[in-house]
C-alpha atoms as a PDB file:
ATOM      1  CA  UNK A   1       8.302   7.939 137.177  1.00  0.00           C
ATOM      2  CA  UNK A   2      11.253  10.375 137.701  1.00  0.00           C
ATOM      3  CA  UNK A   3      12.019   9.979 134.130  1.00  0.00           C
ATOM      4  CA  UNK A   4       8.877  10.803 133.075  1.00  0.00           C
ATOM      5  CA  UNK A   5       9.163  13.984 134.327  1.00  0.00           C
ATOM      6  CA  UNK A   6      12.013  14.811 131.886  1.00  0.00           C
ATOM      7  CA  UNK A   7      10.398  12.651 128.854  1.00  0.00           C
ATOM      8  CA  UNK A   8       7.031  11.801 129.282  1.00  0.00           C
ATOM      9  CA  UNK A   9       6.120   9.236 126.963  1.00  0.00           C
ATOM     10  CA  UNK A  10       3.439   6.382 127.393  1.00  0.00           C
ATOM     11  CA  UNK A  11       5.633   3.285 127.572  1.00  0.00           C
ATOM     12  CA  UNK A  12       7.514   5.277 130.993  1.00  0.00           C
ATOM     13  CA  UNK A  13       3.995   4.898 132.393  1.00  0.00           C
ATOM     14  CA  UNK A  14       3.137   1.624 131.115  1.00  0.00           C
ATOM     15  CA  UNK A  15       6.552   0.476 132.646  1.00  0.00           C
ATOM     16  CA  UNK A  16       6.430   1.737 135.595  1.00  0.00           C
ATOM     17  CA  UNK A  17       2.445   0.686 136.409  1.00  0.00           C
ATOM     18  CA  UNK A  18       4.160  -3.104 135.422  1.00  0.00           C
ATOM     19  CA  UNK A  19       6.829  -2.997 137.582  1.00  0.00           C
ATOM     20  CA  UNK A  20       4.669  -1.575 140.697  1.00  0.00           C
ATOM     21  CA  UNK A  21       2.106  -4.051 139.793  1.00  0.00           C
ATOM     22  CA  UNK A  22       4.240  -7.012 139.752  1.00  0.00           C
ATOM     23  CA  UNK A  23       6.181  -5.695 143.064  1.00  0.00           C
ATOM     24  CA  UNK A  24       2.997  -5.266 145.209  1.00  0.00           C
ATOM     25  CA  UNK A  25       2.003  -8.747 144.304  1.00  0.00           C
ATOM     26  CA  UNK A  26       4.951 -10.544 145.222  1.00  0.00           C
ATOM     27  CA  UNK A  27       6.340  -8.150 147.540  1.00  0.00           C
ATOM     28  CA  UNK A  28       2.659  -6.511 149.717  1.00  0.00           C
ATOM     29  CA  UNK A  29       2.847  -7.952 153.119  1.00  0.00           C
ATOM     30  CA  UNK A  30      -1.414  -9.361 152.949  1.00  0.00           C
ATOM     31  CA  UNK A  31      -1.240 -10.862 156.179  1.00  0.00           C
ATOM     32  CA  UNK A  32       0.352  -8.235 158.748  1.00  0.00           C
ATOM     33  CA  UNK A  33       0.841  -5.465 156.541  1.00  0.00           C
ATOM     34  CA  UNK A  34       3.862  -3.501 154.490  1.00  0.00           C
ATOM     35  CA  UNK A  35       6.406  -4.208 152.146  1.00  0.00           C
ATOM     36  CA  UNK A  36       9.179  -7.038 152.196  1.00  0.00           C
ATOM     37  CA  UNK A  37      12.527  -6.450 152.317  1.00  0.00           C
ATOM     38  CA  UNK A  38      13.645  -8.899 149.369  1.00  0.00           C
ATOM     39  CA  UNK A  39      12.398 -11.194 146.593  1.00  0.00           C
ATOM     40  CA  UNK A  40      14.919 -13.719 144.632  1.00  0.00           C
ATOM     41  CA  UNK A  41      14.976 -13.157 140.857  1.00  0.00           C
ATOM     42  CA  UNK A  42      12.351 -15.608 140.624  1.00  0.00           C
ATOM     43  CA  UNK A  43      10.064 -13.331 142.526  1.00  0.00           C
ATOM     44  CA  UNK A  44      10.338 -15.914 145.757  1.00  0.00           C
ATOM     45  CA  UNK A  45      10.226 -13.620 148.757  1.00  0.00           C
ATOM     46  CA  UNK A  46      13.813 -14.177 150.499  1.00  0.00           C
ATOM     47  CA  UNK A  47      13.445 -11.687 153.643  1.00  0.00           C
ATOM     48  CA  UNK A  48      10.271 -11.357 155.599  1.00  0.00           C
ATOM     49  CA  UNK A  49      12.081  -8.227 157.532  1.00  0.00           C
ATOM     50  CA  UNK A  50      10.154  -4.571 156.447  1.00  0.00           C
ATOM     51  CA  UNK A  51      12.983  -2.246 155.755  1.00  0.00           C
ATOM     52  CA  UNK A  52      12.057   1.681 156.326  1.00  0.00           C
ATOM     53  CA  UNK A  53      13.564   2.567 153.176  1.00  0.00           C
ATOM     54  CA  UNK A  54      11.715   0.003 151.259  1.00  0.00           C
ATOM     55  CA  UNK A  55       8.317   1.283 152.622  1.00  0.00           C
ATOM     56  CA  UNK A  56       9.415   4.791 151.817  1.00  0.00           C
ATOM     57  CA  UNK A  57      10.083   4.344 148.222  1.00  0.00           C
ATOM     58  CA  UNK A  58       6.692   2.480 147.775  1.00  0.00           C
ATOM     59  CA  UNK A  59       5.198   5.817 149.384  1.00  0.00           C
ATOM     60  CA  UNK A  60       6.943   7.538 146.767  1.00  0.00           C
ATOM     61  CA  UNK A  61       6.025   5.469 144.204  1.00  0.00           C
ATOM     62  CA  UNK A  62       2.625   4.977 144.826  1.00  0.00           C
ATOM     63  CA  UNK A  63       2.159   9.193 145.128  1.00  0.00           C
ATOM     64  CA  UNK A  64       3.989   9.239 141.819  1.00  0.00           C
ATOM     65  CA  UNK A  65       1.726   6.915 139.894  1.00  0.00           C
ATOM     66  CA  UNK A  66      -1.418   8.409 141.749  1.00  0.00           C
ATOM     67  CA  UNK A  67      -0.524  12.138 140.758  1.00  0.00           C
ATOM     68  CA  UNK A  68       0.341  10.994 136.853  1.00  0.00           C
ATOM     69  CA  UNK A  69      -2.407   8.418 136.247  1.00  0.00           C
ATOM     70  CA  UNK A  70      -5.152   9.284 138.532  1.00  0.00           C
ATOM     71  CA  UNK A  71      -6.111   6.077 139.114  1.00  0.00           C
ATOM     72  CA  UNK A  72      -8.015   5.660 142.779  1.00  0.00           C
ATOM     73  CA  UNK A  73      -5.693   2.077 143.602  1.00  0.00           C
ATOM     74  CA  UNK A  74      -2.117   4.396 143.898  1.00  0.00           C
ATOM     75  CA  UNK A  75      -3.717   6.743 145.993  1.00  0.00           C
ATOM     76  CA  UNK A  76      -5.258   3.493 148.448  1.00  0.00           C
ATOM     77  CA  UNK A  77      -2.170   2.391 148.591  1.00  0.00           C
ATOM     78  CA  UNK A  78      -0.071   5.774 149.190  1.00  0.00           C
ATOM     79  CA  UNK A  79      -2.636   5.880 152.073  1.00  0.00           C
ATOM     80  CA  UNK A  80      -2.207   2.318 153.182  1.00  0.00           C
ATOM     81  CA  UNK A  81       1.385   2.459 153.286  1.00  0.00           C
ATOM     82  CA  UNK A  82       1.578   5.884 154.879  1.00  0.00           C
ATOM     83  CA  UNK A  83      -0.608   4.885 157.703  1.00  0.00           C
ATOM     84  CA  UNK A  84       1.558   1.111 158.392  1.00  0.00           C
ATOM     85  CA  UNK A  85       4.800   3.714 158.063  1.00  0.00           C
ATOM     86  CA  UNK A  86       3.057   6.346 161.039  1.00  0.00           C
ATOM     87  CA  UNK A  87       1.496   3.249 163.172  1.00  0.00           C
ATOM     88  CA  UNK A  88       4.603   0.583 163.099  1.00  0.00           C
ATOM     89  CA  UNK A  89       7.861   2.807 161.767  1.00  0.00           C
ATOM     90  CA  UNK A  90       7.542   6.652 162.890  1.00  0.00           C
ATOM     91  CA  UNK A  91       8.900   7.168 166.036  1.00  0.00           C
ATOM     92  CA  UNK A  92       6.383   9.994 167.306  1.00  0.00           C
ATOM     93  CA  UNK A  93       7.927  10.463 170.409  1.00  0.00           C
ATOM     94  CA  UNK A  94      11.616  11.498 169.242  1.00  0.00           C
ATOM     95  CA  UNK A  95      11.493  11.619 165.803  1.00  0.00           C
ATOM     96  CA  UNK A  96      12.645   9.572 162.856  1.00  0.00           C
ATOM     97  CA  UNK A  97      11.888   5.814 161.792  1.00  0.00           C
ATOM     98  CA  UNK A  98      12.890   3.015 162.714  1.00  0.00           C
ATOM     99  CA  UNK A  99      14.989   0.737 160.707  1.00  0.00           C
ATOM    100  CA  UNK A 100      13.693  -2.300 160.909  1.00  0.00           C
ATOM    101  CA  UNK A 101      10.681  -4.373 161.540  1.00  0.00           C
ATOM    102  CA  UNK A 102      10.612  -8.240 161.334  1.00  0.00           C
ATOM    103  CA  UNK A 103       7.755  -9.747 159.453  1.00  0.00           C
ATOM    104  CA  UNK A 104       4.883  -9.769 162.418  1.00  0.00           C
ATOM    105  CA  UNK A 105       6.161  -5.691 162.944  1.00  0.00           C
ATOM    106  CA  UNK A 106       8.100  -5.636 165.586  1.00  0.00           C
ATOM    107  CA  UNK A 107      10.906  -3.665 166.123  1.00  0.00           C
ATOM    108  CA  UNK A 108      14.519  -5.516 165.056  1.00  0.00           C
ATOM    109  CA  UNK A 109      16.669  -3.014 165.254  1.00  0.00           C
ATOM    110  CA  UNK A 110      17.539  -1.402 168.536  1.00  0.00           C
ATOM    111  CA  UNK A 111      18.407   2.333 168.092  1.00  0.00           C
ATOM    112  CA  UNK A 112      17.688   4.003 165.117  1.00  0.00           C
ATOM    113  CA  UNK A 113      21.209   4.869 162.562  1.00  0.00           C
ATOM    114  CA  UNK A 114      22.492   7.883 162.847  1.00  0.00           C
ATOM    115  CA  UNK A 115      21.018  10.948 160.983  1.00  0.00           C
ATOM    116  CA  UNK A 116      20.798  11.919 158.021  1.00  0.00           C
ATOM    117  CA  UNK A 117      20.959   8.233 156.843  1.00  0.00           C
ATOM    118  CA  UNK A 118      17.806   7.447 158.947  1.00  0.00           C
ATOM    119  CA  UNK A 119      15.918  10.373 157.547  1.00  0.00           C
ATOM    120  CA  UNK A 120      16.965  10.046 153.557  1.00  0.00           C
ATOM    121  CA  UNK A 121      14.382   7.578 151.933  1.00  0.00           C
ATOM    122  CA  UNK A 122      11.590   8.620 154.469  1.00  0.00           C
ATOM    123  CA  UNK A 123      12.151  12.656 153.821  1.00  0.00           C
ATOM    124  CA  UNK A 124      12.802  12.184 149.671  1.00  0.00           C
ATOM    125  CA  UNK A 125       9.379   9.780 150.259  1.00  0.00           C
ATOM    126  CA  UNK A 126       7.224  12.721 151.448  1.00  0.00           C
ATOM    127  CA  UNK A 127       9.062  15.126 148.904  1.00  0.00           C
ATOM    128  CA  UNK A 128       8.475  13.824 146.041  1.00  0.00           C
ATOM    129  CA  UNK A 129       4.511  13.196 147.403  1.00  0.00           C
ATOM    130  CA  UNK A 130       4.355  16.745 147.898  1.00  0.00           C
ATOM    131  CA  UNK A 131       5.764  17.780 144.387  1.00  0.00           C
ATOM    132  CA  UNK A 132       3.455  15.350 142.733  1.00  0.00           C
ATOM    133  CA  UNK A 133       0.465  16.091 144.399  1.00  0.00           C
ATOM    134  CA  UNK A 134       0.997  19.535 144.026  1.00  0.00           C
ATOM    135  CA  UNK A 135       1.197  20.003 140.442  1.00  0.00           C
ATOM    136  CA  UNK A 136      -1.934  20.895 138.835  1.00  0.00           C
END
């Protein structure tokens, strides 16, 4: 979806709507919510873990393909994956996320890595949400 805002022509879209699609259903979490952290080229999920940076880039994704298609299931599931971000990964009290979760949501990881490594993937997330959903 980045390159379609450089050359915006209908396969980008079609492409990227595939590749979302097919990601989501191997890689959606149905049972205790989120993203994996890994599928095998088969499409075999490989890691259970929920990686911060993997949720982040679906946010971004999913805000993308909202914004340019307009189709009601992006925006769900910008919403859905925003709120399992602020309820299991956001650390409210200090700031940042946390890096990683194991598959029932717990916390893994002990302290969260060092800034700005921590803050990257969720801050580029919410940027490029805000650019798409701001154009008109």
């Amino acid at each position: 979806m980045w390159l379609d805002r450089h050359l915006s022509e209908p396969w980008i879209v079609e492409t990227a709507e595939e590749l979302y699609g097919k990601a989501w259903e191997k890689g959606a979490d149905e049972t205790f919510g989120g993203i994996f952290f890994a599928l095998s080229p088969q499409g075999e999920v490989i890691d259970t873990d929920k990686n911060y940076w993997v949720i982040s880039e679906a946010i971004a994704a999913s805000a993308l393909l909202a914004a340019k298609t307009g189709k009601s299931i992006y925006s769900e599931r910008y919403n859905q994956l925003f709120s399992y971000a602020s309820n299991y990964l956001i650390d409210h009290q200090y700031g940042g996320w946390y890096k990683l979760l194991n598959r029932k949501n717990e916390r893994v990881s002990g302290p969260k890595s060092s800034p700005p490594k921590t803050d990257y993937h969720p801050v580029a997330a919410c940027y490029q949400a805000l650019q798409a959903f701001s154009k008109p």
